[in-house]
Protein backbone atom coordinates (compact mmCIF):
# COMPACT_ATOMS: atom_id res chain seq x y z
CA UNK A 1 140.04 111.11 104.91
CA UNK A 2 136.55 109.38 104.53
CA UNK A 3 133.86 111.01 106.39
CA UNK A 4 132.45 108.68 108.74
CA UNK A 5 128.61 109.92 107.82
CA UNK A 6 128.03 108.77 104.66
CA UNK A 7 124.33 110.68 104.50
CA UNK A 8 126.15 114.26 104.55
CA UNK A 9 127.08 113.54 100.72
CA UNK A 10 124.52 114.70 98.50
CA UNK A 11 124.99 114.55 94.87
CA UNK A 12 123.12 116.71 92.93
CA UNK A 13 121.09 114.48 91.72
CA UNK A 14 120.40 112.43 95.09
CA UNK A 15 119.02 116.18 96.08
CA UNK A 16 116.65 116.57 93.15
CA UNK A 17 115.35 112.88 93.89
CA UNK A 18 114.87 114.05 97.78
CA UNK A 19 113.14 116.84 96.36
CA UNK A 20 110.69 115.16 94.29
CA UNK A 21 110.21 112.35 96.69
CA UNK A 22 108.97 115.07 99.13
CA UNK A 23 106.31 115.97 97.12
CA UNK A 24 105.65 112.54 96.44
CA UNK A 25 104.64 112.43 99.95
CA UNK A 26 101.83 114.95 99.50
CA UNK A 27 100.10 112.59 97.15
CA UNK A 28 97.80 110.96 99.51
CA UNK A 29 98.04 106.87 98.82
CA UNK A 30 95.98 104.19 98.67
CA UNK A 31 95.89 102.14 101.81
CA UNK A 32 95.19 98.37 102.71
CA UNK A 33 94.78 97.92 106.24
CA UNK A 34 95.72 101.55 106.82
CA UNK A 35 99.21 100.79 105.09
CA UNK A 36 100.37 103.68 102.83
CA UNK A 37 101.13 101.56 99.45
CA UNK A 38 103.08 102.72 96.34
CA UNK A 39 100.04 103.50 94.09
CA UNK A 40 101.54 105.24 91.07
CA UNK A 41 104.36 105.20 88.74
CA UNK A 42 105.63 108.26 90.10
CA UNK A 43 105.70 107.32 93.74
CA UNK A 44 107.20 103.88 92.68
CA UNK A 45 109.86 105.22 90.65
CA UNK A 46 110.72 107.81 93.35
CA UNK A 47 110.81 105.13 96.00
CA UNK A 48 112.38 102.21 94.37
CA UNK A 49 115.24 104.45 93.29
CA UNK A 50 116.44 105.91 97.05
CA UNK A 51 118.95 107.98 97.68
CA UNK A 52 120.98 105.49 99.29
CA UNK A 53 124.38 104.56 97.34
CA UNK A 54 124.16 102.70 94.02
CA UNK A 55 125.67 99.01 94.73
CA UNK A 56 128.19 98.94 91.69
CA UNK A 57 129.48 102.30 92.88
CA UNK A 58 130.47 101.24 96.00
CA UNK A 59 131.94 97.71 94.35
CA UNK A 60 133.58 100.12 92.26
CA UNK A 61 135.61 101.99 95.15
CA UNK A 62 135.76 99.07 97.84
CA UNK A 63 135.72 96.01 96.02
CA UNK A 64 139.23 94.66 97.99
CA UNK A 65 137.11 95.08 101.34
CA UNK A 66 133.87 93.46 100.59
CA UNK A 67 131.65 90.67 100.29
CA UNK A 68 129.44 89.69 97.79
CA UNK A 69 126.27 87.41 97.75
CA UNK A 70 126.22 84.77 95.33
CA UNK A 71 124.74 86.18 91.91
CA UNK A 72 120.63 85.81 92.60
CA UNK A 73 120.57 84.30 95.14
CA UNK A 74 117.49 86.42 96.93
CA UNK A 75 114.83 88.00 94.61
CA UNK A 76 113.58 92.04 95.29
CA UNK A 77 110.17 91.87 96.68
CA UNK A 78 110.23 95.61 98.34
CA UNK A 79 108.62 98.72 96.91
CA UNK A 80 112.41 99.85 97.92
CA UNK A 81 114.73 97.85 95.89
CA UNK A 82 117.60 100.12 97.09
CA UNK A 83 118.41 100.29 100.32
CA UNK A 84 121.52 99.54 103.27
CA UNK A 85 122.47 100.31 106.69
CA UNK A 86 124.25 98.46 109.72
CA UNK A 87 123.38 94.71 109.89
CA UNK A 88 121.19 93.24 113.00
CA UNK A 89 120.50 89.70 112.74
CA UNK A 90 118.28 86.67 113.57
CA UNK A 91 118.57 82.98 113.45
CA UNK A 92 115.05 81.20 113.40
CA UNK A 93 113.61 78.15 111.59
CA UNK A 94 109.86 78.69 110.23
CA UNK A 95 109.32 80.46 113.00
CA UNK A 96 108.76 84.37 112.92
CA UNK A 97 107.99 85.59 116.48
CA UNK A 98 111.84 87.02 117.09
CA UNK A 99 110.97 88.55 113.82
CA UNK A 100 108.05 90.25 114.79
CA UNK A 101 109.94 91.11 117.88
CA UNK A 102 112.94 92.78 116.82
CA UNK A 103 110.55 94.80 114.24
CA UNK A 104 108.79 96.31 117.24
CA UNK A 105 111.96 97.87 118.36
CA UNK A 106 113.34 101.21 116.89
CA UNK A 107 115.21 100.21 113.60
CA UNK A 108 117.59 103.45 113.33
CA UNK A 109 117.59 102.68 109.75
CA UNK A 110 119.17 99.39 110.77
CA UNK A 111 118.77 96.59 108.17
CA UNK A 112 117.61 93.28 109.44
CA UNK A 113 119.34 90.00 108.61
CA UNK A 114 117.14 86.75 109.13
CA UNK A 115 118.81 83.26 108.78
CA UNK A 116 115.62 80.85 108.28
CA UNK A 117 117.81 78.07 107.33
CA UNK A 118 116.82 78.47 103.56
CA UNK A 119 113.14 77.15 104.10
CA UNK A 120 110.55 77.12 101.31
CA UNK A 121 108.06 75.08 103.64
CA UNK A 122 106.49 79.32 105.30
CA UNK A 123 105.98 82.52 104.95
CA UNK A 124 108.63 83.98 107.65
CA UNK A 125 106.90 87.81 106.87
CA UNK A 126 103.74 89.40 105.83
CA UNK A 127 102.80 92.68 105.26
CA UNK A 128 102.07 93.23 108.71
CA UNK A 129 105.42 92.96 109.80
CA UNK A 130 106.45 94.84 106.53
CA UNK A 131 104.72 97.72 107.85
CA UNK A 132 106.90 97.36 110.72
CA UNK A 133 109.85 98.09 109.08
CA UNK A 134 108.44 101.56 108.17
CA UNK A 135 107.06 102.29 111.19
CA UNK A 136 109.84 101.63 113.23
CA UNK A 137 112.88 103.38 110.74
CA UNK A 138 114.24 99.87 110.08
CA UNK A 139 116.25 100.22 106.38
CA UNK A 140 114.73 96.79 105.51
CA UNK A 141 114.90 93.18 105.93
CA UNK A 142 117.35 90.33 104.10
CA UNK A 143 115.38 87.21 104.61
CA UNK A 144 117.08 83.56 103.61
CA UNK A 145 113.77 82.09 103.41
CA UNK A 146 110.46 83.07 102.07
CA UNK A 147 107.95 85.51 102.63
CA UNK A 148 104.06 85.76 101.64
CA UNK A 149 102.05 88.73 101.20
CA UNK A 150 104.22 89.46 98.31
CA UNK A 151 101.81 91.40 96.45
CA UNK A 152 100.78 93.98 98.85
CA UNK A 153 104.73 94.45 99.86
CA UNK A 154 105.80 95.15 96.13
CA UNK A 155 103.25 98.23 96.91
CA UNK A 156 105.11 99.37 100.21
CA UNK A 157 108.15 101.77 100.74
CA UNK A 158 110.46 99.08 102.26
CA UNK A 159 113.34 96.88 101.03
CA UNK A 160 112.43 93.34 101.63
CA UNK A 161 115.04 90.76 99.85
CA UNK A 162 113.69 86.88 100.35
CA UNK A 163 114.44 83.24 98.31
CA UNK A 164 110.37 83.04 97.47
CA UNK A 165 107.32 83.18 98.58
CA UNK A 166 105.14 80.90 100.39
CA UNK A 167 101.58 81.71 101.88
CA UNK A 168 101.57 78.92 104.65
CA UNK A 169 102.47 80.99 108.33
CA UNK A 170 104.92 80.21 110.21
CA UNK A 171 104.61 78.71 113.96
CA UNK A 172 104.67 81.05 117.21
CA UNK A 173 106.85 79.32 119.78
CA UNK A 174 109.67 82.24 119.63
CA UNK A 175 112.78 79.95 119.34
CA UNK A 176 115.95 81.62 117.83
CA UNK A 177 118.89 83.48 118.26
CA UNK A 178 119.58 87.20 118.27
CA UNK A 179 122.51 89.49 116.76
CA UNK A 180 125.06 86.30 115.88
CA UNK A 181 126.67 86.15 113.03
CA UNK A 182 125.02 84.33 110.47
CA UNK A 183 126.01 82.71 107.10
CA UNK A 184 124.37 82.69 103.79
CA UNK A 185 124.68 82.61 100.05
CA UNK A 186 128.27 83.25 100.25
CA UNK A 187 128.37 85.73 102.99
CA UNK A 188 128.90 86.12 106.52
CA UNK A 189 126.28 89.09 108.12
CA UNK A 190 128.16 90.02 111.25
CA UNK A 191 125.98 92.36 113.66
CA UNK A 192 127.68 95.73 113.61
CA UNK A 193 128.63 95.38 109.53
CA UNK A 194 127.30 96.95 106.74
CA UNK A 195 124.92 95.66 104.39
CA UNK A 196 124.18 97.19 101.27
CA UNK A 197 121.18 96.04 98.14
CA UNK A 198 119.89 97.01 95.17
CA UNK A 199 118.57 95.27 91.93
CA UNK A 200 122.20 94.15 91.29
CA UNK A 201 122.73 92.23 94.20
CA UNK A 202 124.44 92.40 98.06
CA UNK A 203 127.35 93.49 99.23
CA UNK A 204 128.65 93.70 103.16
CA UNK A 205 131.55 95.70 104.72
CA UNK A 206 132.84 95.71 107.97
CA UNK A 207 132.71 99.42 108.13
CA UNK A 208 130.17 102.25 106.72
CA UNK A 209 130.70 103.07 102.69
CA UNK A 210 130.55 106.74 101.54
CA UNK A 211 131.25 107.83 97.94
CA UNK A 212 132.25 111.71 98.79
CA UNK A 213 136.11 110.60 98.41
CA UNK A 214 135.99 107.50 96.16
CA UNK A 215 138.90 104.94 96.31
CA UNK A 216 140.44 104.63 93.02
């Protein structure tokens, strides 16, 4: 049987990164905007490799049951290029106040699907939203459209997935929908589902993924 908590499987080595990550932490960073940022190699390469589940692993074991996004279609912009948890999502159009919205709310390590209709035309989040998705235990966002502040977000510990960048805000009138499903670069995000990223791309499952029993 699969357990159905995939964090109570530590590898060894997912324990020595916890470790070290740990006393990553005790190195105080530098801050913009009181914003802890990713300052060092060490810290980077502690961060950007997470313990969550390596992408091709999981392909590896459950590749009948899931789906896959089309082969770059988002680019990394995160200090966390690894991360997953259970999909919320958003639809909006170059506007970004249901973003900022659902940020606000306790993220449970939640990651946070936004449909922007594929537009290059605004930046649909910044770093101060970014720094909602630490504050508020959100795993990180998938965004089909672009974000700005790129520079300062490489330097934060969040996963942040977007088509580009584009420093132009977006307008305030709140229009959207919450927690549909949503369909994007090959892939239907399904609120409830779970979505998992790293450098080599997304994948989504209709249930939660552990690797303590692989399927061969």
């Amino acid at each position: 049987m699969r357990s159905s908590q995939s964090s109570s499987y530590q590898s060894p080595a997912s324990s020595i990164m916890a470790l070290l990550r740990r006393v990553a932490l005790l190195i105080k960073p530098a801050q913009i905007n009181g914003r802890p940022l990713i300052h060092s190699s060490l810290r980077r390469f502690l961060f950007v490799n997470s313990s969550t589940m390596n992408v091709a692993d999981l392909s590896d074991a459950y590749s009948d049951t899931l789906q896959y996004m089309e082969a770059n279609f988002l680019r990394n912009y995160g200090g966390k290029a690894k991360f997953g948890g259970m999909i919320s999502t958003l639809k909006c159009h170059e506007d970004n106040v249901l973003v900022k919205k659902a940020l606000t709310e306790p993220g449970n390590k939640r990651v946070l699907v936004v449909d922007a209709g594929g537009s290059l035309r605004c930046g649909m989040l910044g770093d101060n939203l970014a720094s909602l998705v630490m504050k508020n235990n959100w795993a990180g966002v998938v965004m089909y459209g672009c974000i700005r502040d790129s520079e300062e977000i490489s330097r934060m510990d969040v996963g942040v997935k977007a088509l580009g960048t584009m420093p132009l805000k977006s307008i305030k009138k709140g229009l959207g929908e919450r927690d549909i499903a949503v369909r994007f670069g090959g892939v239907t995000f399904t609120p409830g589902h779970y979505l998992y990223a790293d450098l080599d791309g997304i994948i989504v499952s209709p249930k939660e993924l552990t690797l303590d029993q692989p399927k061969l």
